[in-house]
N, C-alpha and C. Protein backbone atom coordinates (compact mmCIF):
# COMPACT_ATOMS: atom_id res chain seq x y z
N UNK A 1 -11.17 167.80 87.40
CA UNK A 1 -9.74 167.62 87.39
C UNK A 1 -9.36 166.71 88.55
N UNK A 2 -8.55 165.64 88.06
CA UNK A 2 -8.13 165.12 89.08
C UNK A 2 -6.38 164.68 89.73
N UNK A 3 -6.35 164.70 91.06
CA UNK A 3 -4.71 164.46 91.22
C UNK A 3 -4.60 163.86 91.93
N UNK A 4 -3.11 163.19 91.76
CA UNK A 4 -2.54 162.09 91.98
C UNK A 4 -1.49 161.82 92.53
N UNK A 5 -1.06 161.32 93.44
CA UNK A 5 0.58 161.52 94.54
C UNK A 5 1.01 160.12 94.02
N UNK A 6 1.57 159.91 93.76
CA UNK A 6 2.51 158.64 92.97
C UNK A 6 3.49 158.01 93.58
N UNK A 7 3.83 157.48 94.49
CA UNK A 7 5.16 157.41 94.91
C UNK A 7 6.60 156.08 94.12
N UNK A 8 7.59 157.00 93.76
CA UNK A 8 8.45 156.34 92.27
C UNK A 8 9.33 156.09 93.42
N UNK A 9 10.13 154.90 93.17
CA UNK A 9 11.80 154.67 93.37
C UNK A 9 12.38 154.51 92.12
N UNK A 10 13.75 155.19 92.21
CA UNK A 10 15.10 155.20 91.07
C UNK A 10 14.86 156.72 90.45
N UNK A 11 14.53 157.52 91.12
CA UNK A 11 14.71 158.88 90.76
C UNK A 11 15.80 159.31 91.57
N UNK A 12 17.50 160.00 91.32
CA UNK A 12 18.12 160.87 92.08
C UNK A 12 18.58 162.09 91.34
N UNK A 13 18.55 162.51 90.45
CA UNK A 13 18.90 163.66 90.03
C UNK A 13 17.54 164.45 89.05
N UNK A 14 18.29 165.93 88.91
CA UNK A 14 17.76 166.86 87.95
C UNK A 14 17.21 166.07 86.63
N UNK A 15 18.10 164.92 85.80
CA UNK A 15 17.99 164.61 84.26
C UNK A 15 16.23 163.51 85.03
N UNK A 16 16.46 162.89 85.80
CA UNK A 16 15.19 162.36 86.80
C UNK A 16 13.67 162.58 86.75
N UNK A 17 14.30 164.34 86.72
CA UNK A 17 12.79 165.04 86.94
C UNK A 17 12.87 165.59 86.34
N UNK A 18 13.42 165.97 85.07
CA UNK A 18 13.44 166.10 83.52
C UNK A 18 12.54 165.39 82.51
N UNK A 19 13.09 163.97 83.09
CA UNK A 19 12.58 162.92 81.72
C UNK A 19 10.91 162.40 82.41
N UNK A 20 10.75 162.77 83.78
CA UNK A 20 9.34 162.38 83.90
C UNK A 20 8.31 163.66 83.64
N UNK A 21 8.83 164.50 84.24
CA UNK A 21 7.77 165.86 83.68
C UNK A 21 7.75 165.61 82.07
N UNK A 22 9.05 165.75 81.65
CA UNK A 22 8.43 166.17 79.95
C UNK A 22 7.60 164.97 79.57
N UNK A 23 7.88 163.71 79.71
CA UNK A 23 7.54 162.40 79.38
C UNK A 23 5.32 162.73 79.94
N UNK A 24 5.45 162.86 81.63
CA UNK A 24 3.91 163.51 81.32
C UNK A 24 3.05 164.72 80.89
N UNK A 25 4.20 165.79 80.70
CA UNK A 25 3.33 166.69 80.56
C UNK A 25 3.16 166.41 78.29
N UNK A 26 3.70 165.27 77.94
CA UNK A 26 3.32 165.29 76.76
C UNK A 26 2.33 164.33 76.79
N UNK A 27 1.43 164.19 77.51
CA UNK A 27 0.15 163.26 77.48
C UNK A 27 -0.79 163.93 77.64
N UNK A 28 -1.96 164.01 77.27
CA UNK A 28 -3.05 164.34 76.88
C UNK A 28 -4.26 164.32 77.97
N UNK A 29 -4.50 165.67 78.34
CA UNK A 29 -5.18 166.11 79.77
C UNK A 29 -4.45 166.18 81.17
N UNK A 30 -2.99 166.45 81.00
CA UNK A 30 -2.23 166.43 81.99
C UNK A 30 -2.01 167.65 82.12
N UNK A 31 -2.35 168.83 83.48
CA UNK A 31 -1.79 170.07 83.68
C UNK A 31 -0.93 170.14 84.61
N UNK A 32 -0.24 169.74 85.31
CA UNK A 32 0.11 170.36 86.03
C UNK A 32 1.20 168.35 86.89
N UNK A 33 2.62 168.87 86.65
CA UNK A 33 3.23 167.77 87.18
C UNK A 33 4.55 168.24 88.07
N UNK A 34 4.30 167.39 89.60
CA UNK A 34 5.53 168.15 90.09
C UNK A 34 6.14 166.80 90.63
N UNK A 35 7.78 166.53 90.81
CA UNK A 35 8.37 165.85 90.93
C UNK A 35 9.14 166.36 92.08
N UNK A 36 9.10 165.13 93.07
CA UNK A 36 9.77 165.60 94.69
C UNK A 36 10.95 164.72 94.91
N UNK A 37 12.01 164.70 94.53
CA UNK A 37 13.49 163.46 94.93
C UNK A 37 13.34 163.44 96.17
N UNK A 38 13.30 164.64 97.06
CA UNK A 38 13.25 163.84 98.67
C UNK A 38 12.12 162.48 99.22
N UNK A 39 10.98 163.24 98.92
CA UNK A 39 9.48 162.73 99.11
C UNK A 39 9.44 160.97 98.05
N UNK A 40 10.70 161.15 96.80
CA UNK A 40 10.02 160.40 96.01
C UNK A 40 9.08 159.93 95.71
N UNK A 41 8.17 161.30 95.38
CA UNK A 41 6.57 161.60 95.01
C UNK A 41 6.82 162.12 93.35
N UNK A 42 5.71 161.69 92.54
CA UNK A 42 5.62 162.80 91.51
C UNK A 42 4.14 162.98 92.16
N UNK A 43 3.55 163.93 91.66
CA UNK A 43 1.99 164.66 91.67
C UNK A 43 1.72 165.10 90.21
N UNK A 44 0.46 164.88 90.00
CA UNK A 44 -0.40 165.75 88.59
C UNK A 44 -1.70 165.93 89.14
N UNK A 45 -1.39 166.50 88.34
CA UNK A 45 -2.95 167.63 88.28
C UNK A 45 -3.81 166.94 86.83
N UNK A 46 -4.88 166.30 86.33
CA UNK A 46 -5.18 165.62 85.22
C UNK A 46 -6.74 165.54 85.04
N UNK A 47 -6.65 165.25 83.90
CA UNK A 47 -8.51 164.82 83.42
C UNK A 47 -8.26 163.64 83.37
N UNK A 48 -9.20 162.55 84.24
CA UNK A 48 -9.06 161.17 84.42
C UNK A 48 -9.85 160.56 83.47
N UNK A 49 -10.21 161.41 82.52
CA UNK A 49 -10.95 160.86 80.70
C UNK A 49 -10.25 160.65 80.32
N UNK A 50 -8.78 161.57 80.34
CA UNK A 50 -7.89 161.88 79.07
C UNK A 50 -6.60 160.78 79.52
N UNK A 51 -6.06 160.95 80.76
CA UNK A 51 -5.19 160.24 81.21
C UNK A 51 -5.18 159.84 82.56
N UNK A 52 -6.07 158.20 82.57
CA UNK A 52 -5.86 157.45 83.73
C UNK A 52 -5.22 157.21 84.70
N UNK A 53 -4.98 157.22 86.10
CA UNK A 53 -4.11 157.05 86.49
C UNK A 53 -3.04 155.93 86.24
N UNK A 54 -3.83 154.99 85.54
CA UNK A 54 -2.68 153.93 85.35
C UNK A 54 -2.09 154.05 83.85
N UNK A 55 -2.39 154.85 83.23
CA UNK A 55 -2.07 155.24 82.09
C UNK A 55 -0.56 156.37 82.31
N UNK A 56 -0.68 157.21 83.56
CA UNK A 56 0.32 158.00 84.30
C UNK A 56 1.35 157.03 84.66
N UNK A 57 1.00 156.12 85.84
CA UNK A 57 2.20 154.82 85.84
C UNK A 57 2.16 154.59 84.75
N UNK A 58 2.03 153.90 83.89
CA UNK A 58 2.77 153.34 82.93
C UNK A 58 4.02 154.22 81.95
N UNK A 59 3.52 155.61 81.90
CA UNK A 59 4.74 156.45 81.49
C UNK A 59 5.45 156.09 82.13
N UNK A 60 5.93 156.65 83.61
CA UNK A 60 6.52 156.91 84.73
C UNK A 60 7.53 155.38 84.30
N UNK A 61 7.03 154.40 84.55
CA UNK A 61 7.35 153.07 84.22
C UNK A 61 8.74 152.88 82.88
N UNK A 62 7.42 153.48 81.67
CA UNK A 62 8.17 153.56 80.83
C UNK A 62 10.11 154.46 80.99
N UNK A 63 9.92 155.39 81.60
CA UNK A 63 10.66 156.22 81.54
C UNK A 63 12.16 155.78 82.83
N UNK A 64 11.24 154.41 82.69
CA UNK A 64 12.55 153.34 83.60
C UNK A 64 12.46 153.56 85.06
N UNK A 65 11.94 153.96 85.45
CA UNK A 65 11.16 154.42 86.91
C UNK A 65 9.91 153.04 87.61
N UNK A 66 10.58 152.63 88.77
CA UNK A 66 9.23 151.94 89.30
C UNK A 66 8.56 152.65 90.50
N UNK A 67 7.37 152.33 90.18
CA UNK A 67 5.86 152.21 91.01
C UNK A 67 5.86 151.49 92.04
N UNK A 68 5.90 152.43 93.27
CA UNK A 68 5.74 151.73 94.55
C UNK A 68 4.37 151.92 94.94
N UNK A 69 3.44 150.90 95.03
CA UNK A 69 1.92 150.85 95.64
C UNK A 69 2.22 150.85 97.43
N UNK A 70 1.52 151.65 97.96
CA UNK A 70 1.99 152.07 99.28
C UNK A 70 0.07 151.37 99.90
């Protein structure tokens, strides 16, 4: 299992960390997703067979959210 600290800008509310949890936890080998507005971190918990980390950004992405590479 592997995890992942992500750091997103354009997250400020509840609907925020709504549409990215459900958006990853409907991908395939993803257990475990937590979303931080202060930190503007998400984290997962994942099988890196099932869902890549860049396969994770690219939801995140999708879901109108950008990817800050730190």
């Amino acid at each position: 299992m592997g995890k992942a600290i992500i750091n997103v800008e354009g997250m400020s509310c509840k609907h925020c960390v709504n549409a990215i949890t459900n958006a990853l936890q409907a991908q395939p080998g993803i257990t475990k997703v937590e979303v931080d507005l202060d930190a503007k971190t998400v984290t997962t918990e994942h099988d890196p067979t099932l869902s890549p980390i860049e396969n994770i950004k690219a939801e995140i992405e999708n879901q109108g959210f950008d990817i800050v590479e730190s």
